[in-house]
N, C-alpha and C. Protein backbone atom coordinates (compact mmCIF):
# COMPACT_ATOMS: atom_id res chain seq x y z
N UNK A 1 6.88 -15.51 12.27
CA UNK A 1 5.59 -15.37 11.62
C UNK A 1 5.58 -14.14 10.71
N UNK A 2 5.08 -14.02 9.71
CA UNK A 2 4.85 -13.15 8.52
C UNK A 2 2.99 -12.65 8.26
N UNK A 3 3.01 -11.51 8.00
CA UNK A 3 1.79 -11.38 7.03
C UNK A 3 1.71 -10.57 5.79
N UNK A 4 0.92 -10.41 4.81
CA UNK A 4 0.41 -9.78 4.25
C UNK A 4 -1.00 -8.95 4.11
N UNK A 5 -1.11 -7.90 4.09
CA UNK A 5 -2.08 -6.73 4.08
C UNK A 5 -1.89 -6.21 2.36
N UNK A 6 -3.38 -6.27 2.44
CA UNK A 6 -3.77 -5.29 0.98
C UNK A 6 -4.65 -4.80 1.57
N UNK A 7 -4.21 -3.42 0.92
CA UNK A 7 -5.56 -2.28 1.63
C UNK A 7 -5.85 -1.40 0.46
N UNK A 8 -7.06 -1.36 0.41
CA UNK A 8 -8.03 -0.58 -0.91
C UNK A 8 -8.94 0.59 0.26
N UNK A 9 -8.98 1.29 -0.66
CA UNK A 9 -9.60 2.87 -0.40
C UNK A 9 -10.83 3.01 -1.94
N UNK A 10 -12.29 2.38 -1.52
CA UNK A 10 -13.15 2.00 -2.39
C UNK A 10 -14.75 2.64 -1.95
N UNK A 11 -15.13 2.20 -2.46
CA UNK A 11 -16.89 2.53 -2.36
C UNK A 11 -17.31 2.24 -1.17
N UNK A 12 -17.94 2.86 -0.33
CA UNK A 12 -18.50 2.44 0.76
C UNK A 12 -19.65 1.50 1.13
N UNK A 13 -20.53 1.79 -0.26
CA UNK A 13 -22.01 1.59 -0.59
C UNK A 13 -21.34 -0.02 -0.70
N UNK A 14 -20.32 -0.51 -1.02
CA UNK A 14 -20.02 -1.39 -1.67
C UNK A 14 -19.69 -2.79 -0.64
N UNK A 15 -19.37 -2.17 0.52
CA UNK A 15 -18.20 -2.85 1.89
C UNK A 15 -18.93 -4.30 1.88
N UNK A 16 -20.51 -4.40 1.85
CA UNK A 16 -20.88 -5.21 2.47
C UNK A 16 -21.16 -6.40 1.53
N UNK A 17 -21.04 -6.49 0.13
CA UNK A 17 -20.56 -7.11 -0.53
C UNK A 17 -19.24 -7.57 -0.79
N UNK A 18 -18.05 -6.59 -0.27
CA UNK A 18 -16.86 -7.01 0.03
C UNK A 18 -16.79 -7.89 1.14
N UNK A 19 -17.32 -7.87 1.99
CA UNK A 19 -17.10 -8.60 3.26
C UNK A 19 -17.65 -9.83 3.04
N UNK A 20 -18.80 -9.88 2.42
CA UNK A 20 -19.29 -11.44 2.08
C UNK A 20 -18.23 -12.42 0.93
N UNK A 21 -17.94 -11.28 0.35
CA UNK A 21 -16.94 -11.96 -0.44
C UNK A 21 -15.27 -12.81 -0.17
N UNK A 22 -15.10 -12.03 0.93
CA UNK A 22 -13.63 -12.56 2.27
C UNK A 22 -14.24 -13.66 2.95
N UNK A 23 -15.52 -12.87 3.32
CA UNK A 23 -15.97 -14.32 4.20
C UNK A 23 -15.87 -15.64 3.77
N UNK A 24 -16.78 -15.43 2.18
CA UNK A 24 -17.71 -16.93 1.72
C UNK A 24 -16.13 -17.24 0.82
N UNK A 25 -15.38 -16.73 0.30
CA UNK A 25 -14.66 -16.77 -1.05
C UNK A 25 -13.40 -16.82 -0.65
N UNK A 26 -12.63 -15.56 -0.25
CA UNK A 26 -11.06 -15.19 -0.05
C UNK A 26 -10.71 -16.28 0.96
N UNK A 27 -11.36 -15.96 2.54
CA UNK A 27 -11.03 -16.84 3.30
C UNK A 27 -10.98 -18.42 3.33
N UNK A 28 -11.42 -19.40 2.77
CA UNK A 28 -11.60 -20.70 2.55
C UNK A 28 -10.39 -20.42 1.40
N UNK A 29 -10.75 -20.25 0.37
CA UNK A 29 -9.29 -20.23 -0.26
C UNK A 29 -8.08 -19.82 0.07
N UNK A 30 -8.08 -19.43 1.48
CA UNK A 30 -6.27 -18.87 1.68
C UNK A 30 -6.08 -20.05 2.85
N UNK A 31 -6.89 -20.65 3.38
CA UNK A 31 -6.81 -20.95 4.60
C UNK A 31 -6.35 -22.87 3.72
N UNK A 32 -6.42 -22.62 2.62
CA UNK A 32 -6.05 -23.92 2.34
C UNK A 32 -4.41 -23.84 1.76
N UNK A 33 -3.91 -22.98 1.68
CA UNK A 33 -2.76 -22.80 0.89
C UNK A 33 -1.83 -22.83 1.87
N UNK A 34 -0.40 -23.55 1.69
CA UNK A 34 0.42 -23.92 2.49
C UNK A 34 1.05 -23.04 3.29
N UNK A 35 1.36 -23.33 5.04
CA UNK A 35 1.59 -22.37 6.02
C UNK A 35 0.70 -21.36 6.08
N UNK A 36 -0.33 -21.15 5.62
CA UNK A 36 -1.65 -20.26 6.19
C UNK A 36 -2.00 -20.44 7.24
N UNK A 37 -1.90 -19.46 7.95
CA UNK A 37 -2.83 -19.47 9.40
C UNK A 37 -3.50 -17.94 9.30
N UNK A 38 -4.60 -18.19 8.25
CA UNK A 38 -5.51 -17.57 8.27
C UNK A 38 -5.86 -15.99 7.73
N UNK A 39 -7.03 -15.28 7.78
CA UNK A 39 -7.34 -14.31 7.48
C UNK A 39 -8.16 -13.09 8.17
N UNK A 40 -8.14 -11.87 7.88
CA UNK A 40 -9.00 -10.97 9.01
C UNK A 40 -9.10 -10.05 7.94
N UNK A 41 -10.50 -9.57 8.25
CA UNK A 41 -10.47 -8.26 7.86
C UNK A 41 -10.98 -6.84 8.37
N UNK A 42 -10.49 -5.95 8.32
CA UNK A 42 -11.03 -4.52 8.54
C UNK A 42 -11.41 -3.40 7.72
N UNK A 43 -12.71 -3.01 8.13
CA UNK A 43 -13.33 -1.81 7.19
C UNK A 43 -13.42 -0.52 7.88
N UNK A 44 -13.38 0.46 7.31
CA UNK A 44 -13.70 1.89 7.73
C UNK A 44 -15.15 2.26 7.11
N UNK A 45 -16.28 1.73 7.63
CA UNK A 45 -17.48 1.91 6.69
C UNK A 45 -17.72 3.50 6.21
N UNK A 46 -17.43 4.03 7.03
CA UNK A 46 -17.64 5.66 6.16
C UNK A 46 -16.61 6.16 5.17
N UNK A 47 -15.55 5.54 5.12
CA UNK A 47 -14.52 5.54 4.14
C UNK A 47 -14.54 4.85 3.47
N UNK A 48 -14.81 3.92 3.00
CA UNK A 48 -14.77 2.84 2.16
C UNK A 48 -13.42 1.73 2.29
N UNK A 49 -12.38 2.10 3.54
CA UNK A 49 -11.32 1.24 3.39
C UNK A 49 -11.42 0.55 3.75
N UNK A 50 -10.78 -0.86 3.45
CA UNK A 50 -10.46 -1.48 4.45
C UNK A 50 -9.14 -2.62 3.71
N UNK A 51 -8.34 -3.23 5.03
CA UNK A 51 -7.45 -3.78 4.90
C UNK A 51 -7.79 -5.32 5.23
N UNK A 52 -7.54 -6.17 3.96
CA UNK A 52 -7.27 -7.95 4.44
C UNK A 52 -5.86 -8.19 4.87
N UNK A 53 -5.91 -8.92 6.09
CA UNK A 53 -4.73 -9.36 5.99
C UNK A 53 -4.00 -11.03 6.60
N UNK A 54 -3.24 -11.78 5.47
CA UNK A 54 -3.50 -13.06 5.73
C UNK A 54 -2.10 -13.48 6.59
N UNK A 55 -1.89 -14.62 7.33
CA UNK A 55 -0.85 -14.45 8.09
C UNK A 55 -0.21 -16.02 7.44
N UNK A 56 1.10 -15.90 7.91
CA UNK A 56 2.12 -16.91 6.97
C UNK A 56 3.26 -17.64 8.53
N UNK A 57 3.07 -19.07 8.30
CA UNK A 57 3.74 -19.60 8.77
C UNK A 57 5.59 -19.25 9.09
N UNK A 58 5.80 -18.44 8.05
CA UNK A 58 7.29 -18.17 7.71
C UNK A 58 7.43 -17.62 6.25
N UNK A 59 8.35 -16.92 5.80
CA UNK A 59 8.48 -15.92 4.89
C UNK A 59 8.34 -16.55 3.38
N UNK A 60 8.84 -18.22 3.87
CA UNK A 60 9.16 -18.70 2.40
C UNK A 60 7.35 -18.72 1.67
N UNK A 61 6.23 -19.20 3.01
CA UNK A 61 4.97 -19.55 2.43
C UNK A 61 4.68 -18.09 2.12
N UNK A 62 4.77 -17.15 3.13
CA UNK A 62 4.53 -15.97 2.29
C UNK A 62 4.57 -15.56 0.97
N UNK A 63 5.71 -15.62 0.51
CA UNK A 63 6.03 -15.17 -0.76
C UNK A 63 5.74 -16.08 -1.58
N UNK A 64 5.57 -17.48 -1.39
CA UNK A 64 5.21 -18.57 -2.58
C UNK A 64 3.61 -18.27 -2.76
N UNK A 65 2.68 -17.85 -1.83
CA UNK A 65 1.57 -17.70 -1.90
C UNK A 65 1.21 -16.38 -2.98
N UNK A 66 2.09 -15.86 -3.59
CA UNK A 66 1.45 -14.69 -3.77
C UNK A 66 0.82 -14.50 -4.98
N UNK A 67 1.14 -15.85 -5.78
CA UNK A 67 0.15 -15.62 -6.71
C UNK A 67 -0.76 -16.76 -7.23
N UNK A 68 -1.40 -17.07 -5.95
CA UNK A 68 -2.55 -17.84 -5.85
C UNK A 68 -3.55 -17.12 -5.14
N UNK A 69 -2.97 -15.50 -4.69
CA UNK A 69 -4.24 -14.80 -3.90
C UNK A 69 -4.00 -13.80 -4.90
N UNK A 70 -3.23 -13.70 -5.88
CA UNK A 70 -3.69 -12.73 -6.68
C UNK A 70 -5.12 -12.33 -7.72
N UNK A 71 -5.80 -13.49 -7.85
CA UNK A 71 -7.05 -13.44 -8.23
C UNK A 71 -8.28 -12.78 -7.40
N UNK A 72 -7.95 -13.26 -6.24
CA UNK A 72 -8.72 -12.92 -5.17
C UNK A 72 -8.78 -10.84 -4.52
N UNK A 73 -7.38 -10.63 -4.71
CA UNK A 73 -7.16 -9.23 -4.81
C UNK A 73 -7.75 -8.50 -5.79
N UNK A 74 -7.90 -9.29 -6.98
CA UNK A 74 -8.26 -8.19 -7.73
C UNK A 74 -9.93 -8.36 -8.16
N UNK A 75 -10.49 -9.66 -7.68
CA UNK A 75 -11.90 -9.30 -7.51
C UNK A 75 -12.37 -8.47 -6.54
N UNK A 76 -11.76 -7.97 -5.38
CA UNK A 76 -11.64 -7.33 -3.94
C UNK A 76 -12.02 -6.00 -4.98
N UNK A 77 -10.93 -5.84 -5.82
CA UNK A 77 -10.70 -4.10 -6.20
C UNK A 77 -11.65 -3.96 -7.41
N UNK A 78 -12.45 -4.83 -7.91
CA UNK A 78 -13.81 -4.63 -8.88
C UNK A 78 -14.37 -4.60 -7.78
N UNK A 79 -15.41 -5.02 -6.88
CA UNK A 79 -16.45 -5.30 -6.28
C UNK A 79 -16.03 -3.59 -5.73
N UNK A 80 -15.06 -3.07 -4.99
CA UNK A 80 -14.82 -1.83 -4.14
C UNK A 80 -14.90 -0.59 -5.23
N UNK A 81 -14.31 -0.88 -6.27
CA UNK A 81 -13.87 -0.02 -7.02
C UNK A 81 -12.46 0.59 -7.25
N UNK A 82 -11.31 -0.37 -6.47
CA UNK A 82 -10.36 0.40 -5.87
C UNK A 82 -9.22 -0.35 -6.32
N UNK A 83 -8.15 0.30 -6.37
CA UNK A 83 -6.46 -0.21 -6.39
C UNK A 83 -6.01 -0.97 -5.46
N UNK A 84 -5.62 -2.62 -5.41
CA UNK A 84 -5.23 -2.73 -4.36
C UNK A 84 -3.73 -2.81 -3.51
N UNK A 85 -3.46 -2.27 -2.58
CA UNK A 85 -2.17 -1.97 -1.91
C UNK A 85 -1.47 -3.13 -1.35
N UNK A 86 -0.42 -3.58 -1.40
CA UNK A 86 -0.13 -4.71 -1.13
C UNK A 86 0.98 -4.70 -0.06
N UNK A 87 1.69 -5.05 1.05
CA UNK A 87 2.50 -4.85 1.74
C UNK A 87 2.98 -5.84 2.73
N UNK A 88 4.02 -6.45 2.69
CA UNK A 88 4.40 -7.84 3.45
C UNK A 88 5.13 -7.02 4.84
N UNK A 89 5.32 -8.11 6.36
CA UNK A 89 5.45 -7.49 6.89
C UNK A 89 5.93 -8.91 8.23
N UNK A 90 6.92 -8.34 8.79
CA UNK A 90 7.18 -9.59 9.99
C UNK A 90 6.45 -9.54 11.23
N UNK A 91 5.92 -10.10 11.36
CA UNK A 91 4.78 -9.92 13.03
C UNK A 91 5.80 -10.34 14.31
N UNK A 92 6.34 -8.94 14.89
CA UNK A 92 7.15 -9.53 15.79
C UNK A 92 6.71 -9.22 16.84
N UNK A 93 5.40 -8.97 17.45
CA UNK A 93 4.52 -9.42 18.55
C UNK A 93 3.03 -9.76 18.46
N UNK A 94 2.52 -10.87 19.06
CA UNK A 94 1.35 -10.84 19.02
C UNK A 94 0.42 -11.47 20.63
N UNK A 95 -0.18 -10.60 21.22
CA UNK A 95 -0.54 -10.65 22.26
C UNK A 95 -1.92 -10.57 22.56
N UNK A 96 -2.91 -11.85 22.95
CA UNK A 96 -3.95 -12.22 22.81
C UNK A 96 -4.46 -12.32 24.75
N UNK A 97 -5.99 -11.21 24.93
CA UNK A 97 -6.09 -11.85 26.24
C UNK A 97 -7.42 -11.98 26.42
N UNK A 98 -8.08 -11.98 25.42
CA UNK A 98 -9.75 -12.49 25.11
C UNK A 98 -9.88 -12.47 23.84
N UNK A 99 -11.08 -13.27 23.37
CA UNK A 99 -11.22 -13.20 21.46
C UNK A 99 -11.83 -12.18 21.30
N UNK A 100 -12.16 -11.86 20.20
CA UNK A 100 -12.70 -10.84 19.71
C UNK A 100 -14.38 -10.76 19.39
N UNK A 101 -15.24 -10.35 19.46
CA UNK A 101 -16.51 -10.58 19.30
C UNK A 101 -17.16 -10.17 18.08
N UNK A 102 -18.26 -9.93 17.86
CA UNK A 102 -18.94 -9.61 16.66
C UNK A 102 -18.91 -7.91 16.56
N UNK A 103 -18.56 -7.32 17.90
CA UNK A 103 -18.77 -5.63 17.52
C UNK A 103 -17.63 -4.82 17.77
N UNK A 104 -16.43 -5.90 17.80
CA UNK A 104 -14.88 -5.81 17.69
C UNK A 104 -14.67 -4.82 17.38
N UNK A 105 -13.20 -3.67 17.63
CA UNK A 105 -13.01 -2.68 16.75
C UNK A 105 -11.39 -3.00 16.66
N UNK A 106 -11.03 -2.03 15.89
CA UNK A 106 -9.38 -2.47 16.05
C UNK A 106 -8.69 -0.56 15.27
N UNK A 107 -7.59 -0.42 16.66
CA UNK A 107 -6.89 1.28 15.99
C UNK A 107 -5.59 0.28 16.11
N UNK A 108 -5.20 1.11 14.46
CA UNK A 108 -4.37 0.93 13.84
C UNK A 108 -3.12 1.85 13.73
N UNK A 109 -1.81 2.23 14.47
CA UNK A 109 -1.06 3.39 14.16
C UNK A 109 0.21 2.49 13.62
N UNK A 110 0.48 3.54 12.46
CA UNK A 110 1.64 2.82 12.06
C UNK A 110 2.38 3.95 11.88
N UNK A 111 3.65 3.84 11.89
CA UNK A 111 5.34 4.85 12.29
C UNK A 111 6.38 4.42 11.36
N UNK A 112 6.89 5.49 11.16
CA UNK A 112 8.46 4.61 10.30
C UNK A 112 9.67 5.32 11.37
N UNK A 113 10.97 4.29 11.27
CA UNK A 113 11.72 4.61 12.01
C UNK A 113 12.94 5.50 11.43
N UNK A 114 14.31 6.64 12.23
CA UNK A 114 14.83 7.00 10.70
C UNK A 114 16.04 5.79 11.00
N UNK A 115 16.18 4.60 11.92
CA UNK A 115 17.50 3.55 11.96
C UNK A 115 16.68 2.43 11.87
N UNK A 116 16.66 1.70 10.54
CA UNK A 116 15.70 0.25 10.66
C UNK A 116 16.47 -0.80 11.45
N UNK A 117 17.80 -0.63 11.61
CA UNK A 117 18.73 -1.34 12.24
C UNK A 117 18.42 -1.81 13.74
N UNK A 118 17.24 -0.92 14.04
CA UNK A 118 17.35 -0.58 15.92
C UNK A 118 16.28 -1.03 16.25
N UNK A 119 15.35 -1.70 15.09
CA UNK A 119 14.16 -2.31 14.87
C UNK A 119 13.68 -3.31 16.44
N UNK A 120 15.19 -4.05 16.38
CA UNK A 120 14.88 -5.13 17.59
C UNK A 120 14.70 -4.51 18.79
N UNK A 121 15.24 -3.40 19.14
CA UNK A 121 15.35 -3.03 20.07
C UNK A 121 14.03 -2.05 20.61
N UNK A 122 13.34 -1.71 19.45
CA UNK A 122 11.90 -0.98 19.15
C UNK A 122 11.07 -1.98 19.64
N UNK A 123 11.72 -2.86 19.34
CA UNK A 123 10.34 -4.09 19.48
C UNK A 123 10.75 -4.60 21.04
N UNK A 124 11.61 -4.38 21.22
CA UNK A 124 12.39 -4.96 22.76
C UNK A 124 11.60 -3.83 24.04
N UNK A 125 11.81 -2.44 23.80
CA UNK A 125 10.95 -1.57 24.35
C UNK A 125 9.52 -1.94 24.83
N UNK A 126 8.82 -2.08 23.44
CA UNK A 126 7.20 -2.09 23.45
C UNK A 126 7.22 -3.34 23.81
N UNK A 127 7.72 -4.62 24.12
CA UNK A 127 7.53 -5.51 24.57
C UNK A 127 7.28 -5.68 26.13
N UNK A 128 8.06 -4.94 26.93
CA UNK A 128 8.61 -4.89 27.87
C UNK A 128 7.93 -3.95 28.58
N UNK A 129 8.17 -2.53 28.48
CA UNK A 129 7.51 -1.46 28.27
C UNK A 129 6.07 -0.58 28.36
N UNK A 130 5.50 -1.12 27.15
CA UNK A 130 4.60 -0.91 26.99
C UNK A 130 3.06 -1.40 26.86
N UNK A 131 3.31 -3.05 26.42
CA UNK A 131 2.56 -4.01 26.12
C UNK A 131 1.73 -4.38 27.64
N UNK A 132 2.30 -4.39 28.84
CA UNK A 132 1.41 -4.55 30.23
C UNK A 132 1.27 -4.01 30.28
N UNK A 133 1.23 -2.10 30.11
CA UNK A 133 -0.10 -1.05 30.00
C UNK A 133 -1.01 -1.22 29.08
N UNK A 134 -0.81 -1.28 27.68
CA UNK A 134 -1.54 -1.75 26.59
C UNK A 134 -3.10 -2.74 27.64
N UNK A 135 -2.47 -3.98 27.66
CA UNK A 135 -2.89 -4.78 28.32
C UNK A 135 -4.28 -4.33 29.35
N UNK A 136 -3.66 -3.22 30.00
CA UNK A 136 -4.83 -2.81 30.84
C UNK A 136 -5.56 -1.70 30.33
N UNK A 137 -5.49 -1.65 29.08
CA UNK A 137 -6.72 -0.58 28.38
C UNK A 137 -7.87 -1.52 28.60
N UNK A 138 -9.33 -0.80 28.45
CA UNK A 138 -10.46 -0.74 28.91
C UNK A 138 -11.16 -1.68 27.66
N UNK A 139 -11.29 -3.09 28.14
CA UNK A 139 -12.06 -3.61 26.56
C UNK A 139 -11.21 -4.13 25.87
N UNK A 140 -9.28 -4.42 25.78
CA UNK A 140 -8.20 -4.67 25.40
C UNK A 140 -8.46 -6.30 25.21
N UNK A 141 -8.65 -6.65 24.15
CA UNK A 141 -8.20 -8.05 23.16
C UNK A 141 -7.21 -8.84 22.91
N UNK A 142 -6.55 -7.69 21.86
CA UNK A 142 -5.18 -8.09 21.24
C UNK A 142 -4.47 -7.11 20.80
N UNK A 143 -2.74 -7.15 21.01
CA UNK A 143 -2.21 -6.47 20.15
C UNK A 143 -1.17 -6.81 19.13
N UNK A 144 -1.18 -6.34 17.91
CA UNK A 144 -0.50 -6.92 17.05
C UNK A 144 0.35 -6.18 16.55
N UNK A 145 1.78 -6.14 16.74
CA UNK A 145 3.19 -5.37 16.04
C UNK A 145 3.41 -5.97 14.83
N UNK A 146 3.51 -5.39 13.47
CA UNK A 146 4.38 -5.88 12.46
C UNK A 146 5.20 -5.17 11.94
N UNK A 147 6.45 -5.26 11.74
CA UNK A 147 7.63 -5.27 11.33
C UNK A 147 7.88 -4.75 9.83
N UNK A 148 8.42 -4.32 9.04
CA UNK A 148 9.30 -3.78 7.89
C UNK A 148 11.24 -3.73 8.35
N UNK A 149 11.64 -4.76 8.06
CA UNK A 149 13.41 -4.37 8.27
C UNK A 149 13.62 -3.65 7.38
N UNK A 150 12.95 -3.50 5.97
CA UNK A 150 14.02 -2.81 4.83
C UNK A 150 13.54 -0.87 5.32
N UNK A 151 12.65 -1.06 5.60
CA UNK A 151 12.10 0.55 5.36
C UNK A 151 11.88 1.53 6.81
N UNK A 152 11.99 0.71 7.86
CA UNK A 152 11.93 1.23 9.32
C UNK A 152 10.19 0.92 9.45
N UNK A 153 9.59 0.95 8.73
CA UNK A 153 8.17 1.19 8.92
C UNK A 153 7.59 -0.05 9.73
N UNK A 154 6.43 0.40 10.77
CA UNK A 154 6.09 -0.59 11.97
C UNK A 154 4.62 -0.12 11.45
N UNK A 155 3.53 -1.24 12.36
CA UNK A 155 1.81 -0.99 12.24
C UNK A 155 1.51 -1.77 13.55
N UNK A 156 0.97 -1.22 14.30
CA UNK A 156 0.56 -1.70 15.83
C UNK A 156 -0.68 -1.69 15.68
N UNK A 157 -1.47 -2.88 16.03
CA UNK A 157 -2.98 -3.39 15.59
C UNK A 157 -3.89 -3.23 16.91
N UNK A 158 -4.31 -2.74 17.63
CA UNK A 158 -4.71 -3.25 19.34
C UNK A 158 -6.40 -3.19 19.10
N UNK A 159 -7.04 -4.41 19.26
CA UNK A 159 -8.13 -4.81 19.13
C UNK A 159 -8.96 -4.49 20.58
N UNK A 160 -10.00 -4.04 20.16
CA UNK A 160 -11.02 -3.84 21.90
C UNK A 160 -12.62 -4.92 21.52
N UNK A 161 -13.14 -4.76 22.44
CA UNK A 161 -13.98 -5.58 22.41
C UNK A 161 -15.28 -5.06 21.86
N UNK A 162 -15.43 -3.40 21.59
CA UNK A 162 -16.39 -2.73 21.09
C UNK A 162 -15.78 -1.60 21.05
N UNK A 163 -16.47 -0.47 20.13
CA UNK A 163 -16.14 0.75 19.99
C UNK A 163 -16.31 1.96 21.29
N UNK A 164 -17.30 1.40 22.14
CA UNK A 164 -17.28 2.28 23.16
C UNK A 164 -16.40 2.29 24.53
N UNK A 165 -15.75 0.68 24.53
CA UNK A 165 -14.44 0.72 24.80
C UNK A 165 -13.25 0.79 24.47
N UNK A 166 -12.95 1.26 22.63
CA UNK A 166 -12.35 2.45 22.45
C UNK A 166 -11.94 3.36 22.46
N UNK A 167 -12.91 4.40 22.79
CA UNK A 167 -13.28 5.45 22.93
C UNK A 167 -13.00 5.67 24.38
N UNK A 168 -13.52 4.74 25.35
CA UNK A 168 -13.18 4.76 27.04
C UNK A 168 -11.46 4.93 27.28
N UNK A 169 -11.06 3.85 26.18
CA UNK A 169 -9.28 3.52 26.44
C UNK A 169 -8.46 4.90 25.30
N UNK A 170 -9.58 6.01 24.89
CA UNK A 170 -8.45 6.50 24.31
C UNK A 170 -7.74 7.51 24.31
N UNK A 171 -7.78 8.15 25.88
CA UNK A 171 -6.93 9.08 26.15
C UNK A 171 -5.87 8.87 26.42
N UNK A 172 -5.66 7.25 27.34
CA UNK A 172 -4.61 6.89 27.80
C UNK A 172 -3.91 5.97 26.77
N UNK A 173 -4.50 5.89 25.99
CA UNK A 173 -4.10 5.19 24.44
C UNK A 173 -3.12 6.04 23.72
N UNK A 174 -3.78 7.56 23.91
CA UNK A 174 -2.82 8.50 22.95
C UNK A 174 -1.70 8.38 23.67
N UNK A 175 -1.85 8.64 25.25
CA UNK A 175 -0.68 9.05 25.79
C UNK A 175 0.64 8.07 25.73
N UNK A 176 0.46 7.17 25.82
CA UNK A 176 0.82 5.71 25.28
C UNK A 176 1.33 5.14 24.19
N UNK A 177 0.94 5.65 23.14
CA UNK A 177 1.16 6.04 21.99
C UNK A 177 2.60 7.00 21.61
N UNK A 178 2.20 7.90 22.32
CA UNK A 178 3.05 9.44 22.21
C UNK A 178 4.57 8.63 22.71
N UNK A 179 3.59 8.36 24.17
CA UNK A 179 5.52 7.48 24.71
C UNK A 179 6.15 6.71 23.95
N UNK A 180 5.83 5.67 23.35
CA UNK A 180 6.46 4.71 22.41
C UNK A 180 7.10 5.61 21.70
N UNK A 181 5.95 6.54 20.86
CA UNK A 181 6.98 7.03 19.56
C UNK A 181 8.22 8.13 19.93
N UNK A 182 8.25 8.20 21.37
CA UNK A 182 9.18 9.23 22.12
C UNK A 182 10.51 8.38 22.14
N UNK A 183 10.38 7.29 22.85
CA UNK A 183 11.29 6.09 23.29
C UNK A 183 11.86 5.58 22.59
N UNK A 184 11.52 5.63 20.82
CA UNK A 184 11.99 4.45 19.88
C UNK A 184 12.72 5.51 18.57
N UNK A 185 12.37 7.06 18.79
CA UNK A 185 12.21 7.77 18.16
C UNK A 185 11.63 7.70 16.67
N UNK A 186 10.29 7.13 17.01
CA UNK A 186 9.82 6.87 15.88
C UNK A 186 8.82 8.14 15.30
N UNK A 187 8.58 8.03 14.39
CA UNK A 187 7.68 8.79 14.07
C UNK A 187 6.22 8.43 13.13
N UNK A 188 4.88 8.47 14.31
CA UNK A 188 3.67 8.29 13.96
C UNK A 188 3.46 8.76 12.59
N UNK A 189 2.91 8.18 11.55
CA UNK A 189 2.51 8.50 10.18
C UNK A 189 1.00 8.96 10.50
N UNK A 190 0.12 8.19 11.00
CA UNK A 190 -1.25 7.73 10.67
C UNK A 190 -1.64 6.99 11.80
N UNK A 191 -3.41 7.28 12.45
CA UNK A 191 -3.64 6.33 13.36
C UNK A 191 -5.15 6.32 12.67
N UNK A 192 -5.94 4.83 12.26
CA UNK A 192 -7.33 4.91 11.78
C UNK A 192 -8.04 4.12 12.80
N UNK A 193 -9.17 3.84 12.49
CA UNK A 193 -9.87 3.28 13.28
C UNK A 193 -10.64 2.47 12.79
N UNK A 194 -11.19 0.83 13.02
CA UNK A 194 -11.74 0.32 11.98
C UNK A 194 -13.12 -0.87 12.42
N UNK A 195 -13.63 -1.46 12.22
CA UNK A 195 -14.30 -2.89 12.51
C UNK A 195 -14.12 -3.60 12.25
N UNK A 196 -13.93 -4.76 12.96
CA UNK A 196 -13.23 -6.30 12.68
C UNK A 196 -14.60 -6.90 12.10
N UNK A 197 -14.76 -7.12 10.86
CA UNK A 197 -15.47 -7.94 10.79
C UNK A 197 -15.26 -9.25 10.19
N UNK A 198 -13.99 -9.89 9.79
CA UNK A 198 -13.62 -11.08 9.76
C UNK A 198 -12.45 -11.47 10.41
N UNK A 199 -12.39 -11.97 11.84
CA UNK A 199 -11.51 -12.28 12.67
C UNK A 199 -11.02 -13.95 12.43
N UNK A 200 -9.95 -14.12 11.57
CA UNK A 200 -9.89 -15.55 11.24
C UNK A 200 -8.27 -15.28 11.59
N UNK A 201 -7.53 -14.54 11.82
CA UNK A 201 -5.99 -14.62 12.09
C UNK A 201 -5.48 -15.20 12.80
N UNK A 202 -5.11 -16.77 12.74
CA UNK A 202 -5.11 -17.65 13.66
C UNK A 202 -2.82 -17.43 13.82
N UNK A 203 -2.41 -16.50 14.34
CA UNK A 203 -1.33 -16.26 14.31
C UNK A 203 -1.02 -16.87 15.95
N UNK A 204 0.16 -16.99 15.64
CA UNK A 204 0.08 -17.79 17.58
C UNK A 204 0.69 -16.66 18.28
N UNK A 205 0.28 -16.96 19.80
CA UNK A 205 0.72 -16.03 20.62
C UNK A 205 2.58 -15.85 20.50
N UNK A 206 2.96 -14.74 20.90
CA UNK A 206 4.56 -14.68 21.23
C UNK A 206 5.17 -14.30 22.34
N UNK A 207 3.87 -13.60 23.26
CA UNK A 207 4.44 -12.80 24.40
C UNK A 207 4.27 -14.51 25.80
């Protein structure tokens, strides 16, 4: 399984016209294009970011798709005001243990590695490892690993069921966190925090 993420850093005032626009517009149009399984999105409402990201049967629909959502990207970056970032990526876990609701949140940390070579074995760790603690965070949904082979770079998605069980799961989240990037010797770039407000990523389970 494959996805793509574009992420814009835009107007804030603006989000909620962006979001109607994924909803009513982006999403129905991606969800018809071949090997689509679907779309999600996340905003940082006090930042103005947020990331779409659509998921691909296999690499070939990925990349054939990419410029039939290119229209759609760049009405995203008028309506926001913003550049949009584009970044393909292999989803090599995805672990589902309730849906997601309407007041969903989702932390996002992503790491680059310095051996992309050892990738499988990164992913072999947190599979094994880490993913049945994950699992028992407080409010725990889903978690989603995606992949970069060329660049080492990873993005771990873990969805809760609200923000205040976020916040409950996130001491033992950091610590958790810290271990992985100890174990794989990776190194944390960035961890944000966001709201799901279009949960359409119909990616299938792997664990």
């Amino acid at each position: 399984m494959y996805a793509r993420t574009t992420t814009l850093r835009g107007n804030p005032r603006a989000l909620d016209d962006a979001i109607e626009f994924v909803r009513d517009e982006w999403l129905p149009a991606t969800t018809d294009l071949p090997g689509c399984t679907g779309l999600s999105m996340l905003v940082g409402r006090r930042t103005g970011r947020c990331i779409v990201a659509s998921g691909w049967a296999d690499e070939q629909s990925m990349l054939g798709s990419a410029e039939g959502m290119r229209r759609d990207r760049a009405r995203l970056g008028q309506l926001l005001g913003a550049v949009p970032v584009v970044a393909q990526w292999e989803v090599a876990v995805m672990h589902r243990v309730q849906p997601t609701g309407a007041d969903a949140v989702c932390r996002l940390i992503w790491s680059s590695r310095p051996n992309p070579a050892a990738l499988d074995d990164d992913v072999a760790t947190f599979r094994m490892a880490l993913l049945p603690r994950i699992e028992e965070l407080t409010g725990f949904c889903s978690a989603n690993l995606m992949i970069d082979r060329v660049s080492g770079n990873t993005v771990l998605a873990v969805a809760y069921a609200d923000r205040e069980a976020m916040l409950v799961a996130g001491q033992r989240a950091d610590a958790l966190r810290t271990e992985y990037a100890r174990a794989t010797g990776g190194r944390i770039t960035e961890v944000a925090e966001f709201d799901l407000v279009v949960a359409h990523l119909r990616i299938p389970e792997t664990v």
